[in-house]
C-alpha atoms as a PDB file:
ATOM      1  CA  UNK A   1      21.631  -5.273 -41.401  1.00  0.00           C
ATOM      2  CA  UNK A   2      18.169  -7.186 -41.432  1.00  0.00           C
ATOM      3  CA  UNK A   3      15.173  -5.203 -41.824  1.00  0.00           C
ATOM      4  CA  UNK A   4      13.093  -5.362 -38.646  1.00  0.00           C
ATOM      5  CA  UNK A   5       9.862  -6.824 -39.278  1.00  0.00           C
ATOM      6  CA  UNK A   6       6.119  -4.947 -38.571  1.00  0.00           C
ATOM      7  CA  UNK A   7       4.137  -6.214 -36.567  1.00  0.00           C
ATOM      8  CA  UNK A   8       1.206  -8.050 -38.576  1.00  0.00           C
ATOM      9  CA  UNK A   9      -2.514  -5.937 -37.797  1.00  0.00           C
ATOM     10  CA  UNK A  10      -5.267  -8.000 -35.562  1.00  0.00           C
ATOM     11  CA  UNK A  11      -8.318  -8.638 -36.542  1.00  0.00           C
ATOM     12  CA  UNK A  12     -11.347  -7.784 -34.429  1.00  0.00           C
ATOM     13  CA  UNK A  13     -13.002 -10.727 -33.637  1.00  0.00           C
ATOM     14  CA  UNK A  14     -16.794 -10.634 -34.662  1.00  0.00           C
ATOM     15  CA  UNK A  15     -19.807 -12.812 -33.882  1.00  0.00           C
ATOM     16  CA  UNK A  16     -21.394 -14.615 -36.680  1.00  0.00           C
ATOM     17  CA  UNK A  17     -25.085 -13.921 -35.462  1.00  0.00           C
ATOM     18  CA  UNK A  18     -24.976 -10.042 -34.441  1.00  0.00           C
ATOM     19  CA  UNK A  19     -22.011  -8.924 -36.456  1.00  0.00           C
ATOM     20  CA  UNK A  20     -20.970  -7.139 -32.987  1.00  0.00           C
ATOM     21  CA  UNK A  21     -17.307  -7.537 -31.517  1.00  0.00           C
ATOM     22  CA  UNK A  22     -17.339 -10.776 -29.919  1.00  0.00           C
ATOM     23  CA  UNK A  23     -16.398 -10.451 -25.663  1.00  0.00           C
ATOM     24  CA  UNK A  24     -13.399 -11.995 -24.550  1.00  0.00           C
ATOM     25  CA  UNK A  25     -13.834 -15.311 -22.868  1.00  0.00           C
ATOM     26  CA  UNK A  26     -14.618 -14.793 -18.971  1.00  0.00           C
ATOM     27  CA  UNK A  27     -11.103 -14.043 -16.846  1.00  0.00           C
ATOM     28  CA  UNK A  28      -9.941 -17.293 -15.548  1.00  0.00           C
ATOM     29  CA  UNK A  29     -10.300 -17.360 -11.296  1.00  0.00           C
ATOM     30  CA  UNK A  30      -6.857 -17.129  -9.635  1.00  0.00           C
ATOM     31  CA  UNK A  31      -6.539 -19.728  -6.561  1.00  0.00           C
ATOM     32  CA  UNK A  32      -5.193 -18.636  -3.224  1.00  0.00           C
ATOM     33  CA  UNK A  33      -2.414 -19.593  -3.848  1.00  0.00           C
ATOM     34  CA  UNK A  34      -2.218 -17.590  -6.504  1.00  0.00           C
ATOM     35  CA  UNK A  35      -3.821 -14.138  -4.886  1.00  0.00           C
ATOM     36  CA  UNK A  36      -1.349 -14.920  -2.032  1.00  0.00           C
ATOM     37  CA  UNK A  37       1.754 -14.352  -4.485  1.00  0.00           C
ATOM     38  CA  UNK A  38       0.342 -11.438  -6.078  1.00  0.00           C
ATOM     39  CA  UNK A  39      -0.117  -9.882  -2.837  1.00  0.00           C
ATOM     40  CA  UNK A  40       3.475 -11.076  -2.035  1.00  0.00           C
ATOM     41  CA  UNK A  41       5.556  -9.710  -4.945  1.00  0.00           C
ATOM     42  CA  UNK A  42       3.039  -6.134  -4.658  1.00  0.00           C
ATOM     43  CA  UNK A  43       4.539  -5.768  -0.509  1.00  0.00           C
ATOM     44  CA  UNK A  44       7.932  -6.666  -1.705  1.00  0.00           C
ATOM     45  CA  UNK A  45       8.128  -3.907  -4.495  1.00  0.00           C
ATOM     46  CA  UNK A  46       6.684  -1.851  -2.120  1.00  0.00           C
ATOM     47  CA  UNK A  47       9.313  -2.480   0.712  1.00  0.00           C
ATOM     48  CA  UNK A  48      11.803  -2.060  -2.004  1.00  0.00           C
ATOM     49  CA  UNK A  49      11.020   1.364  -3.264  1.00  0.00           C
ATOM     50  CA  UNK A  50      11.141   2.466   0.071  1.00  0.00           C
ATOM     51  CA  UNK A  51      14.915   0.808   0.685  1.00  0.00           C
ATOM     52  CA  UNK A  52      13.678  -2.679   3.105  1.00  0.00           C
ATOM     53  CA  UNK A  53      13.539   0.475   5.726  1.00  0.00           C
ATOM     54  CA  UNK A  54      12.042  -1.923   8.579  1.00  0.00           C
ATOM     55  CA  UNK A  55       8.920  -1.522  10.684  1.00  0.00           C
ATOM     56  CA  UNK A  56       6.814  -0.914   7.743  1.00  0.00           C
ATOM     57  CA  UNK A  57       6.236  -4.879   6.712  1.00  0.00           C
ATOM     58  CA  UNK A  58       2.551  -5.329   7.998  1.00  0.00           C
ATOM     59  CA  UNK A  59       1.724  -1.632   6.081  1.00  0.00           C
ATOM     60  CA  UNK A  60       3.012  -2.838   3.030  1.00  0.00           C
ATOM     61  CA  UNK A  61       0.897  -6.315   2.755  1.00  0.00           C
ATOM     62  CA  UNK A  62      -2.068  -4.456   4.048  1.00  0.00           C
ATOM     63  CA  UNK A  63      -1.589  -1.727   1.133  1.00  0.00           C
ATOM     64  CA  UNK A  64      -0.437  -4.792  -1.378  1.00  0.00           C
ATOM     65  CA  UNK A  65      -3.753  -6.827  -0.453  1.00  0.00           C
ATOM     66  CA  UNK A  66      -5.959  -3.783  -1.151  1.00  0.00           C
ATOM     67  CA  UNK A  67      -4.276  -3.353  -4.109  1.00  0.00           C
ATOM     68  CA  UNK A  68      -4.545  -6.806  -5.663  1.00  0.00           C
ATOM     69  CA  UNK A  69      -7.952  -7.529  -4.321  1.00  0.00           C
ATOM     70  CA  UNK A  70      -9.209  -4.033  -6.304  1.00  0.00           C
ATOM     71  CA  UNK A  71      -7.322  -5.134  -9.384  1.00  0.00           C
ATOM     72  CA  UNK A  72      -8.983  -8.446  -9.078  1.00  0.00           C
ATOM     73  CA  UNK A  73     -12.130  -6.841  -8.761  1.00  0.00           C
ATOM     74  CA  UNK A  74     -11.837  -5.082 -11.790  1.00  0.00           C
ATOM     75  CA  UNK A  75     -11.494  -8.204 -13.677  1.00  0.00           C
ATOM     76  CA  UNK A  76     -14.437  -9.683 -15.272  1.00  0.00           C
END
């Protein structure tokens, strides 16, 4: 049997002027499109974990768009 391989150890990325951990590059901005399937997929998993159980649609895309918008938020 093959020997699984490790994963190889990541280097912290440092900046050449202040020897401080370099930021990430800024988030890239999602289109509407974009938000609008997000928001989509988060009200069907919600509809699903409560079994499609109709007359709860418009609850779970106003929950789903809360969520996604304060996730998107949180992004810098």
């Amino acid at each position: 049997m093959a020997k699984a391989k490790e994963p190889k150890p990541v280097a912290k990325t440092t900046s050449v002027r202040s020897g401080k951990a370099a930021s990430p590059p800024p988030a890239a901005r999602l289109s509407p499109e974009e938000v609008y399937k997000l928001i989509q997929e988060s009200a069907y998993f919600k509809a699903k974990a409560r079994g499609f159980e109709p007359g709860h649609e418009v609850q779970d895309w106003i929950e789903a768009e809360a969520e996604v918008r304060r996730r998107l938020e949180g992004r810098v």
